[in-house]
Protein backbone atom coordinates (compact mmCIF):
# COMPACT_ATOMS: atom_id res chain seq x y z
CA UNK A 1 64.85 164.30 149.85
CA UNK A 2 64.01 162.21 146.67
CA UNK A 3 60.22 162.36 145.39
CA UNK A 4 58.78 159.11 145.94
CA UNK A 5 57.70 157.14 143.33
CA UNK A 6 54.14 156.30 143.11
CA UNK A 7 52.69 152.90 142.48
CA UNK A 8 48.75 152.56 140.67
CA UNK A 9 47.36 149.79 142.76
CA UNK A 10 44.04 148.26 140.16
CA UNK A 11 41.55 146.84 142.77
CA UNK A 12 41.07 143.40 141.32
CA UNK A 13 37.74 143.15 140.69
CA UNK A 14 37.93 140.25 138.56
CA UNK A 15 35.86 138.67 135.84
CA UNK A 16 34.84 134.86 137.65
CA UNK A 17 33.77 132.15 134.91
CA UNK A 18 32.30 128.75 136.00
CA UNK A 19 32.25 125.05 134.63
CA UNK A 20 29.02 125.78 132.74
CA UNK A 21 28.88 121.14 132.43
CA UNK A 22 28.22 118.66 135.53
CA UNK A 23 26.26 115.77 135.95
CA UNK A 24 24.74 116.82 139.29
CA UNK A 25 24.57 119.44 141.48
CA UNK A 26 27.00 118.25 143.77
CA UNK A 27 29.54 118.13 141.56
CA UNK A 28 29.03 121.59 140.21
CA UNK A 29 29.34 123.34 143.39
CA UNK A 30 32.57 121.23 143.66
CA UNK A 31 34.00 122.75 140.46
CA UNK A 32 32.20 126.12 140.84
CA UNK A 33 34.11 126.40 144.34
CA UNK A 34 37.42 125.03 143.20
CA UNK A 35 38.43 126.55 139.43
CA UNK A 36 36.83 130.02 138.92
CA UNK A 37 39.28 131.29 136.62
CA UNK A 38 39.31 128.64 133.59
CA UNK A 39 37.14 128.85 130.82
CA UNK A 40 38.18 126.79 128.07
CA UNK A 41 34.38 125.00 128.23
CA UNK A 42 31.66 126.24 125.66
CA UNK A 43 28.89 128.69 126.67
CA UNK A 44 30.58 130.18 129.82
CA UNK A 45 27.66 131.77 131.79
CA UNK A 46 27.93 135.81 132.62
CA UNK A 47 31.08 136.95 134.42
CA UNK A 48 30.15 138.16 138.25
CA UNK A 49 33.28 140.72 139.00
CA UNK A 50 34.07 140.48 142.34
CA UNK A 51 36.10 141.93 144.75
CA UNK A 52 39.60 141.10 145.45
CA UNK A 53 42.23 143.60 147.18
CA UNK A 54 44.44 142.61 149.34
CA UNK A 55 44.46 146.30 150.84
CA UNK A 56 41.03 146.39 151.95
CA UNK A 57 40.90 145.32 155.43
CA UNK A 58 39.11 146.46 158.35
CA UNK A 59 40.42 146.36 161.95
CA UNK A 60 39.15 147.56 165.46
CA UNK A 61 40.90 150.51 167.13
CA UNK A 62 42.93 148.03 169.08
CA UNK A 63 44.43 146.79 165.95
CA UNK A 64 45.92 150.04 164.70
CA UNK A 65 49.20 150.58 166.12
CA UNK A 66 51.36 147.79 164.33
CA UNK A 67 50.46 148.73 160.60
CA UNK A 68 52.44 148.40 157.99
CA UNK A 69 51.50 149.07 154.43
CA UNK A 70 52.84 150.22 151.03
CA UNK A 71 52.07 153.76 151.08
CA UNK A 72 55.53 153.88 153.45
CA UNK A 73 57.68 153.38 150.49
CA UNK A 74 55.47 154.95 147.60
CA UNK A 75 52.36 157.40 146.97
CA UNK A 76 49.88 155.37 146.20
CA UNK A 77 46.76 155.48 143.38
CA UNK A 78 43.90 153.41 144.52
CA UNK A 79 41.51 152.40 141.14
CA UNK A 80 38.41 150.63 141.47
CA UNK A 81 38.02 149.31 138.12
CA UNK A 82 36.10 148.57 135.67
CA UNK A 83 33.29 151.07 136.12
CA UNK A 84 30.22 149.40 138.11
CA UNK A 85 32.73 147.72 140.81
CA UNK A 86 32.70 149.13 144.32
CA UNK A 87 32.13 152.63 144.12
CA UNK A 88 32.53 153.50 140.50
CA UNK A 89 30.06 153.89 138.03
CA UNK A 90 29.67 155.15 134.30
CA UNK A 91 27.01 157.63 133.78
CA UNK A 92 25.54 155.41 130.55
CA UNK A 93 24.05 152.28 131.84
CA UNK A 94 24.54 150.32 128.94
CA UNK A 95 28.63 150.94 129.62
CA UNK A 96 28.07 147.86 132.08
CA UNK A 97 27.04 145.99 129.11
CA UNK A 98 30.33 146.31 126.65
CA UNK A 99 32.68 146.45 129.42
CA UNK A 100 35.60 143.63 129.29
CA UNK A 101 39.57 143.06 129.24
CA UNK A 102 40.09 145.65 126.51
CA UNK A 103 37.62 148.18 127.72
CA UNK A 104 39.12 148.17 131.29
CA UNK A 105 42.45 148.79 129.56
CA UNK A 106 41.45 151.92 127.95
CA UNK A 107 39.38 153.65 130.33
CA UNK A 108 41.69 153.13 133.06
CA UNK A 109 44.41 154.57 130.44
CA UNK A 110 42.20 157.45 130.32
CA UNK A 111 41.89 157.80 133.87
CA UNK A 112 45.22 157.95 134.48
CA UNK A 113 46.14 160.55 131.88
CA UNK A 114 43.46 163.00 133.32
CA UNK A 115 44.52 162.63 136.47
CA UNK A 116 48.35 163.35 135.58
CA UNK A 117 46.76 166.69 133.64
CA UNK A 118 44.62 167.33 137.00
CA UNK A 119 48.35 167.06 139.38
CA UNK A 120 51.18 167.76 136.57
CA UNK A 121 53.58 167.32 140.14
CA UNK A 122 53.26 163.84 139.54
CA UNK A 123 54.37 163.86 136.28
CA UNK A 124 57.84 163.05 136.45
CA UNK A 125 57.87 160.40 138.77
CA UNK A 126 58.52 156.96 138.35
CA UNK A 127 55.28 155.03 137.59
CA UNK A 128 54.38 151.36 138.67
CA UNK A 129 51.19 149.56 138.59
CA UNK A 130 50.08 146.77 140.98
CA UNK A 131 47.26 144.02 141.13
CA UNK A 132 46.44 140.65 141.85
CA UNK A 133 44.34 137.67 141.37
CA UNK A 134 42.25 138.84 137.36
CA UNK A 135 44.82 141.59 137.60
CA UNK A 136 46.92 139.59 136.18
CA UNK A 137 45.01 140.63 132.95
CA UNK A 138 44.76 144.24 133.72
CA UNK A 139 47.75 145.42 134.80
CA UNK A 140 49.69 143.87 131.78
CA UNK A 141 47.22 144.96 129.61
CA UNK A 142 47.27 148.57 131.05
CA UNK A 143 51.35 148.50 130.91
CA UNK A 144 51.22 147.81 127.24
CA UNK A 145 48.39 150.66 126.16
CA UNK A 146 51.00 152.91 128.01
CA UNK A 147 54.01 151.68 126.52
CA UNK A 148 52.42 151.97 122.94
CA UNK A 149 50.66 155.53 123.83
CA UNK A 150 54.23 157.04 125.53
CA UNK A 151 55.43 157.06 121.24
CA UNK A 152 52.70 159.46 120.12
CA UNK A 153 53.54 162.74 119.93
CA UNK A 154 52.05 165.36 122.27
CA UNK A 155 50.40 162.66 124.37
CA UNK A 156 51.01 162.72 128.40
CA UNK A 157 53.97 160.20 128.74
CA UNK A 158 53.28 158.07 131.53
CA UNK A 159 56.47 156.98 133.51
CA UNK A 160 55.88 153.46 133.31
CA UNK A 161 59.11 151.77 134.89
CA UNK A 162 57.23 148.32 136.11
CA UNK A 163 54.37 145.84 136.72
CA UNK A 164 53.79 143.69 140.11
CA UNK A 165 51.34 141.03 139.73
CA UNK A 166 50.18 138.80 142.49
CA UNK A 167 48.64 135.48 142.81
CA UNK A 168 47.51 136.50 139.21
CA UNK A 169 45.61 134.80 136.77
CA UNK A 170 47.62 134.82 133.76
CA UNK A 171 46.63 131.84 131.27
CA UNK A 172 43.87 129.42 131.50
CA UNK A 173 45.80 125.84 131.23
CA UNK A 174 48.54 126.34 133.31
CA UNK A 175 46.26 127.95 135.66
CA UNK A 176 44.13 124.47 136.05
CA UNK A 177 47.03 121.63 135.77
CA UNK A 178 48.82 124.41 138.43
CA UNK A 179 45.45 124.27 140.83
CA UNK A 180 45.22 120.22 140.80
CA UNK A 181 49.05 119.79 141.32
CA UNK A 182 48.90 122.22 143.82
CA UNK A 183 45.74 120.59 145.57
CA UNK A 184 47.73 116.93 145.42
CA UNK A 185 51.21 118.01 146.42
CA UNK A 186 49.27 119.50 149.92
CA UNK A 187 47.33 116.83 150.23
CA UNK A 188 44.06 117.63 149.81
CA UNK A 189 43.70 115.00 146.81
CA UNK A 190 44.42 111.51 146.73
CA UNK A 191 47.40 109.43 144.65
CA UNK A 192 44.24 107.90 142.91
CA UNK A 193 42.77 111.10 141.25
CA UNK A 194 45.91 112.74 140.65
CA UNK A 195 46.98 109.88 138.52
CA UNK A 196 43.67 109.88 136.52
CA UNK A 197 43.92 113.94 136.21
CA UNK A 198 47.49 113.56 134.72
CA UNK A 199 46.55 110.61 132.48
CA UNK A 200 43.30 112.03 130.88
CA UNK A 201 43.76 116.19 131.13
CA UNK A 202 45.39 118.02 128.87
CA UNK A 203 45.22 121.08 130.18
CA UNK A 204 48.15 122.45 127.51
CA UNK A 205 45.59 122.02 124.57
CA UNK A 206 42.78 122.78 126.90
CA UNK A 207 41.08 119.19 126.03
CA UNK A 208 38.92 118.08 129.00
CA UNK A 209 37.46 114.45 127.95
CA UNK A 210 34.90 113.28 129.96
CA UNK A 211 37.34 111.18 131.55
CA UNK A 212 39.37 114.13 132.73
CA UNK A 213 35.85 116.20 134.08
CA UNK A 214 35.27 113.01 135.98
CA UNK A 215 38.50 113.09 137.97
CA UNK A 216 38.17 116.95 138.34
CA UNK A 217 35.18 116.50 139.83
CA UNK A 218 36.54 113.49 141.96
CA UNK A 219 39.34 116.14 142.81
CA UNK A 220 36.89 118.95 144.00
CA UNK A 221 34.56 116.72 146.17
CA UNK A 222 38.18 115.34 147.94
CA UNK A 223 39.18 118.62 149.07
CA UNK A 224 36.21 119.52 150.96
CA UNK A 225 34.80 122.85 152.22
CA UNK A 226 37.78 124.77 152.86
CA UNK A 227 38.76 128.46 152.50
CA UNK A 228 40.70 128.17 148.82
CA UNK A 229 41.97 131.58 149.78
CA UNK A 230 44.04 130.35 152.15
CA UNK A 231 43.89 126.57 152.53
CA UNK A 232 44.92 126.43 156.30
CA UNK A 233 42.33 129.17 157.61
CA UNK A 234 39.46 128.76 159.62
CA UNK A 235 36.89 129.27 157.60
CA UNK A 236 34.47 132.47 159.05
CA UNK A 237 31.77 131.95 161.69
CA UNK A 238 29.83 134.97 162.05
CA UNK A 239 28.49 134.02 165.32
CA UNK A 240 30.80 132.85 166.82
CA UNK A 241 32.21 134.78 170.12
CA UNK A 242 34.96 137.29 169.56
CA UNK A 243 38.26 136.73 171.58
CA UNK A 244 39.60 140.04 172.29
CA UNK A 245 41.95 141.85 169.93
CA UNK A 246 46.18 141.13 170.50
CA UNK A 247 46.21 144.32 168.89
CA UNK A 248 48.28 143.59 166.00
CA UNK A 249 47.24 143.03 161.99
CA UNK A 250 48.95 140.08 161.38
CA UNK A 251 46.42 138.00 162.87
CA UNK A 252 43.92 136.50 160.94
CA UNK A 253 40.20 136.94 160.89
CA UNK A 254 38.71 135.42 158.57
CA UNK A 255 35.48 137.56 159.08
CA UNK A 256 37.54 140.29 158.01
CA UNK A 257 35.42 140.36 154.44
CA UNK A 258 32.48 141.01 156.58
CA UNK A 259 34.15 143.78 158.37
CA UNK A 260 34.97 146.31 155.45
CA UNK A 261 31.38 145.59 153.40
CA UNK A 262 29.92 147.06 156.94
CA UNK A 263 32.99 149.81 157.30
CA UNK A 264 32.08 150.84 153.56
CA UNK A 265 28.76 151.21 153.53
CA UNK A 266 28.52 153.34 156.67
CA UNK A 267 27.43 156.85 155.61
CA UNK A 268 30.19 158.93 157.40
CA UNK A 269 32.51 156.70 155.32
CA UNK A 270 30.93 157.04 152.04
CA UNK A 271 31.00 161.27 152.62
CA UNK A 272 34.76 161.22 153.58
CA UNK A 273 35.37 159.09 150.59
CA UNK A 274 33.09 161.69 148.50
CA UNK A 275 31.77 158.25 146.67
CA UNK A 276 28.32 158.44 145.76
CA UNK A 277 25.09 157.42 147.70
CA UNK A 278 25.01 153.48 147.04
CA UNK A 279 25.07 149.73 148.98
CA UNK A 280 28.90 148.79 148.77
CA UNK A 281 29.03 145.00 147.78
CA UNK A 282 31.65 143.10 147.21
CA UNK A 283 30.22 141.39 144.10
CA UNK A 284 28.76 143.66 141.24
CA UNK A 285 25.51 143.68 140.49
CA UNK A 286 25.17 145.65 137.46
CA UNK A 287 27.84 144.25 135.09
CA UNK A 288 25.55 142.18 133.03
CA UNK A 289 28.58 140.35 131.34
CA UNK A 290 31.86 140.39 130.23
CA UNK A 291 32.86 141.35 126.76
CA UNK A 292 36.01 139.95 125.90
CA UNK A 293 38.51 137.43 127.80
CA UNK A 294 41.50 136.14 126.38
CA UNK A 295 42.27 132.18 127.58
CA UNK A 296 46.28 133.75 127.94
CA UNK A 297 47.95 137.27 128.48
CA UNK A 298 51.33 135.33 128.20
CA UNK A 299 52.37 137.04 124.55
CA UNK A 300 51.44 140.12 126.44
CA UNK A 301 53.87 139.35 129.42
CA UNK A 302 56.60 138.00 126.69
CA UNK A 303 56.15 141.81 125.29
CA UNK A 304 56.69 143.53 128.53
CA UNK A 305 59.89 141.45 129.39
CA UNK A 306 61.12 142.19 125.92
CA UNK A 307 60.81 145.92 126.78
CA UNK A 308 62.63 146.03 129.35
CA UNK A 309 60.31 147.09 132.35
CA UNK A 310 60.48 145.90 135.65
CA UNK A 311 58.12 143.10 135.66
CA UNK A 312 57.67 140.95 139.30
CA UNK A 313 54.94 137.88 140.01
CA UNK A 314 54.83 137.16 143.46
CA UNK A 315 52.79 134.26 145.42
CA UNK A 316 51.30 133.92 148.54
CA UNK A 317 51.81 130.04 149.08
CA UNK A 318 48.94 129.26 150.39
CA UNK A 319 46.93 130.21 148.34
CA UNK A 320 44.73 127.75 146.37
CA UNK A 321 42.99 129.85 143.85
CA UNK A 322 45.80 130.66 142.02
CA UNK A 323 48.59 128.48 143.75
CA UNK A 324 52.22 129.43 143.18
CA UNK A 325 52.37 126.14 140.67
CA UNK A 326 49.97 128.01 138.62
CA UNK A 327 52.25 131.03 138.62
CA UNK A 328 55.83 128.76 138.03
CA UNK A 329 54.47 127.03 134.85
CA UNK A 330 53.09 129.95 133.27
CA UNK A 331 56.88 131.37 133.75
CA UNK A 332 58.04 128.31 132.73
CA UNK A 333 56.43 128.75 129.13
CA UNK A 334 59.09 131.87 128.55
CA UNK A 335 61.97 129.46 128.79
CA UNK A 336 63.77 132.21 130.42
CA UNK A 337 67.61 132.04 131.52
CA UNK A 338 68.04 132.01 135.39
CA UNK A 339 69.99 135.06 136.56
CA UNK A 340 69.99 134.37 140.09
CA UNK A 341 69.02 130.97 141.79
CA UNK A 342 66.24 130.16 143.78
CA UNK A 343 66.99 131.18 147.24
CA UNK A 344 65.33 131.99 150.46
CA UNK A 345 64.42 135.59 151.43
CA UNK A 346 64.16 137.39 155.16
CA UNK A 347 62.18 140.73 156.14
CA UNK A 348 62.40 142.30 159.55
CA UNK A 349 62.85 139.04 161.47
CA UNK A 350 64.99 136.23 161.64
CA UNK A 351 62.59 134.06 159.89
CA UNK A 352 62.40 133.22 155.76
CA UNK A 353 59.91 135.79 154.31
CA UNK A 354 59.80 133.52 151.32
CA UNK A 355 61.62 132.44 148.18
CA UNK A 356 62.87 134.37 144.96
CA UNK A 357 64.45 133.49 141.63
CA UNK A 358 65.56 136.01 139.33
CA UNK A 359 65.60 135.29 135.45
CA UNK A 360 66.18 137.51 132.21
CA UNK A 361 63.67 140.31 132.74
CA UNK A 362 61.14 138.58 135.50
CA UNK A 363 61.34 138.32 139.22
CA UNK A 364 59.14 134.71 140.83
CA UNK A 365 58.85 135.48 144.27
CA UNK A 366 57.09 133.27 146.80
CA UNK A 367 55.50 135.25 150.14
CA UNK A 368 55.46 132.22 152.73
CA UNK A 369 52.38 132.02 154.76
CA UNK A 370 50.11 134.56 152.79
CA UNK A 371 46.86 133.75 150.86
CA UNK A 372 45.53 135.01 148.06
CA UNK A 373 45.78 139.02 148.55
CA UNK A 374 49.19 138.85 149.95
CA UNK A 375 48.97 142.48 151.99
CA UNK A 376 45.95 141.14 154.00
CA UNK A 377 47.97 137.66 155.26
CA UNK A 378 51.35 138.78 155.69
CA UNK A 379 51.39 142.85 155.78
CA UNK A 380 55.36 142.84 157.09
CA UNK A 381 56.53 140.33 154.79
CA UNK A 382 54.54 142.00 151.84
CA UNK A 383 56.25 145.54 152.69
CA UNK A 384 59.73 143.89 152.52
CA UNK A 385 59.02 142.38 149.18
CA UNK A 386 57.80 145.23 147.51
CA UNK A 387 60.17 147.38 149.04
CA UNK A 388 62.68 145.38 147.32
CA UNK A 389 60.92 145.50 144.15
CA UNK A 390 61.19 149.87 144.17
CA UNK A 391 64.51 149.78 144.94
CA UNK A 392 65.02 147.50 141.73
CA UNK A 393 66.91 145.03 144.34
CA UNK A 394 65.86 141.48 145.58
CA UNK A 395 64.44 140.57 148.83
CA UNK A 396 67.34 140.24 151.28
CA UNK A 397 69.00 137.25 151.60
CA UNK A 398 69.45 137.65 155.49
């Protein structure tokens, strides 16, 4: 039987920025609730990292006979990173102080070298890493430190043979022009502002006239209170009676956040995990700020495509945080040539799982139905799509 291959899934705890500018406070809740992820405004306030894996979800004992996850198809490394998110920690305080893109890079480099040294078994395997949402930052970021470490001499060589980024946040302008389009094309902005936000954004150069803030801010009160994660869920009510479990993970809760911070800070949980003593949060509280950000980690895409690595984005579409628009014209940028057309994709049932295209060295596929962290939405149709991706084959077509 053939080893399987193991896949380094980086826990997106991701670095959120905030429109720092708005004339009341109205409008910056808008904004603050709508666009966390550009930052091409002067005097960003501190970065909060917060918690985004699409992994971590808690069900009743009802719910567990229907799962379906990745750790079927690979071995699976599970990193909380950077140090001060979740469960890790650095033993120097000020660590949480310094700590950004770059510094995330390297010590999760460094983890992942000791642990090969700690289980040499693992060695030879084929390597992939995984993450959504900011890890679109890391995990390219990561890929390349190994790529350029593999050439020294009597370093561990890593096995590095691809990337899978989700819903990830790759480059500030295409990000924003693809979170408005996105937000008028479903309907949750009028003809009115998305005429004005064409007209006076350019979100290319990353000039936003006051004109252009004005219609963004039009744009954020028009959509309303609604879960961006998924822009057709209920949003949570704690207190609101429980219907009893179908007994199946493909329904949605959208409590379920609420559900793992309580799992993860029981104490029996904390001791089987051997994690430390501590109150589990999904938001960090001792990450002061956030070193270093680049607006785009395009060129560093462009240079994993050029070496010849398995590199996949994938989408949940309805997702509004970082909508599969956002994802297209960032790909767009590459001017790749299209290998295999856009086409519809099935997993276990007769129904479309989604939609893929296939270019020169990078794989767009959409997962239909699935929010941001596409495992939690749609667990069956994520397993078929990464499936795929291991076997170095698309989705199938039927």
């Amino acid at each position: 039987m053939k080893a399987l291959q193991f896949i380094c899934i980086l826990s997106c705890f991701q670095h959120l920025a905030f429109f720092p500018i708005a004339s009341t406070a109205k409008q910056a809740d808008s904004l603050n609730k709508l666009i966390t992820k550009s930052r091409k405004f002067e005097n960003p306030p501190n970065a909060e990292p917060r918690a985004e894996s699409g992994c971590a979800k808690v069900y009743t004992p009802a719910n567990l006979g229907n799962q379906v996850g990745t750790m079927e198809v690979a071995n699976v490394i599970f990193l909380e990173s950077p140090a001060g998110v979740g469960f890790s920690y650095s033993s120097t305080s000020s660590d949480y102080n310094t700590v950004g893109d770059k510094r995330t890079a390297a010590d999760s480099y460094v983890f992942l070298v000791n642990w090969l040294e700690r289980f040499p078994q693992y060695k030879n395997r084929d390597f992939y890493i995984a993450g959504e949402s900011y890890g679109g930052h890391y995990v390219p970021q990561l890929a390349c430190i190994i790529l350029s470490n593999n050439k020294i001499t009597n370093q561990t060589v890593i096995n590095l043979k691809g990337i899978a980024i989700g819903n990830a946040f790759v480059d500030d302008g295409t990000t924003l022009q693809g979170n408005f389009d996105y937000y008028w094309t479903h309907a949750l902005n009028s003809d009115e502002t998305h005429a004005g936000i064409t007209k006076y954004c350019d979100f290319v150069n990353g000039n936003i006239s006051s004109q252009c803030f004005a219609y963004l801010v039009q744009g954020g009160e028009e959509v309303g209170d609604i879960d961006f994660y998924d822009i057709y869920a209920p949003l949570c009510n704690s207190s609101a009676p429980k219907t009893p479990s179908p007994g199946s993970v493909n329904n949605f809760d959208p409590c379920s956040d609420n559900y793992v911070t309580s799992y993860l800070n029981l104490p029996e949980v904390q001791k089987a995990l051997h994690a430390i003593n501590t109150t589990w949060s999904p938001c960090s509280n001792v990450i002061g700020q956030w070193a270093d950000s680049p607006s785009t980690v395009l060129p560093t895409i462009n240079h994993l495509i050029a070496s010849g690595i398995r590199l996949w984005v994938y989408s949940g579409d309805v997702d509004g945080v970082i909508p599969v628009t956002s994802s297209r014209y960032a790909i767009n940028t590459f001017k790749l040539p299209v290998k295999s057309a856009w086409r519809a994709w099935y997993s276990n049932s007769d129904e479309v799982g989604g939609y893929v295209v296939e270019y020169e060295g990078l794989v767009l596929t959409t997962v239909r139905g699935s929010g941001h962290e596409v495992p939690s939405y749609q667990p069956e149709r994520a397993l078929a799509m990464i499936s795929a991706y291991l076997r170095g084959t698309l989705p199938p077509s039927s």
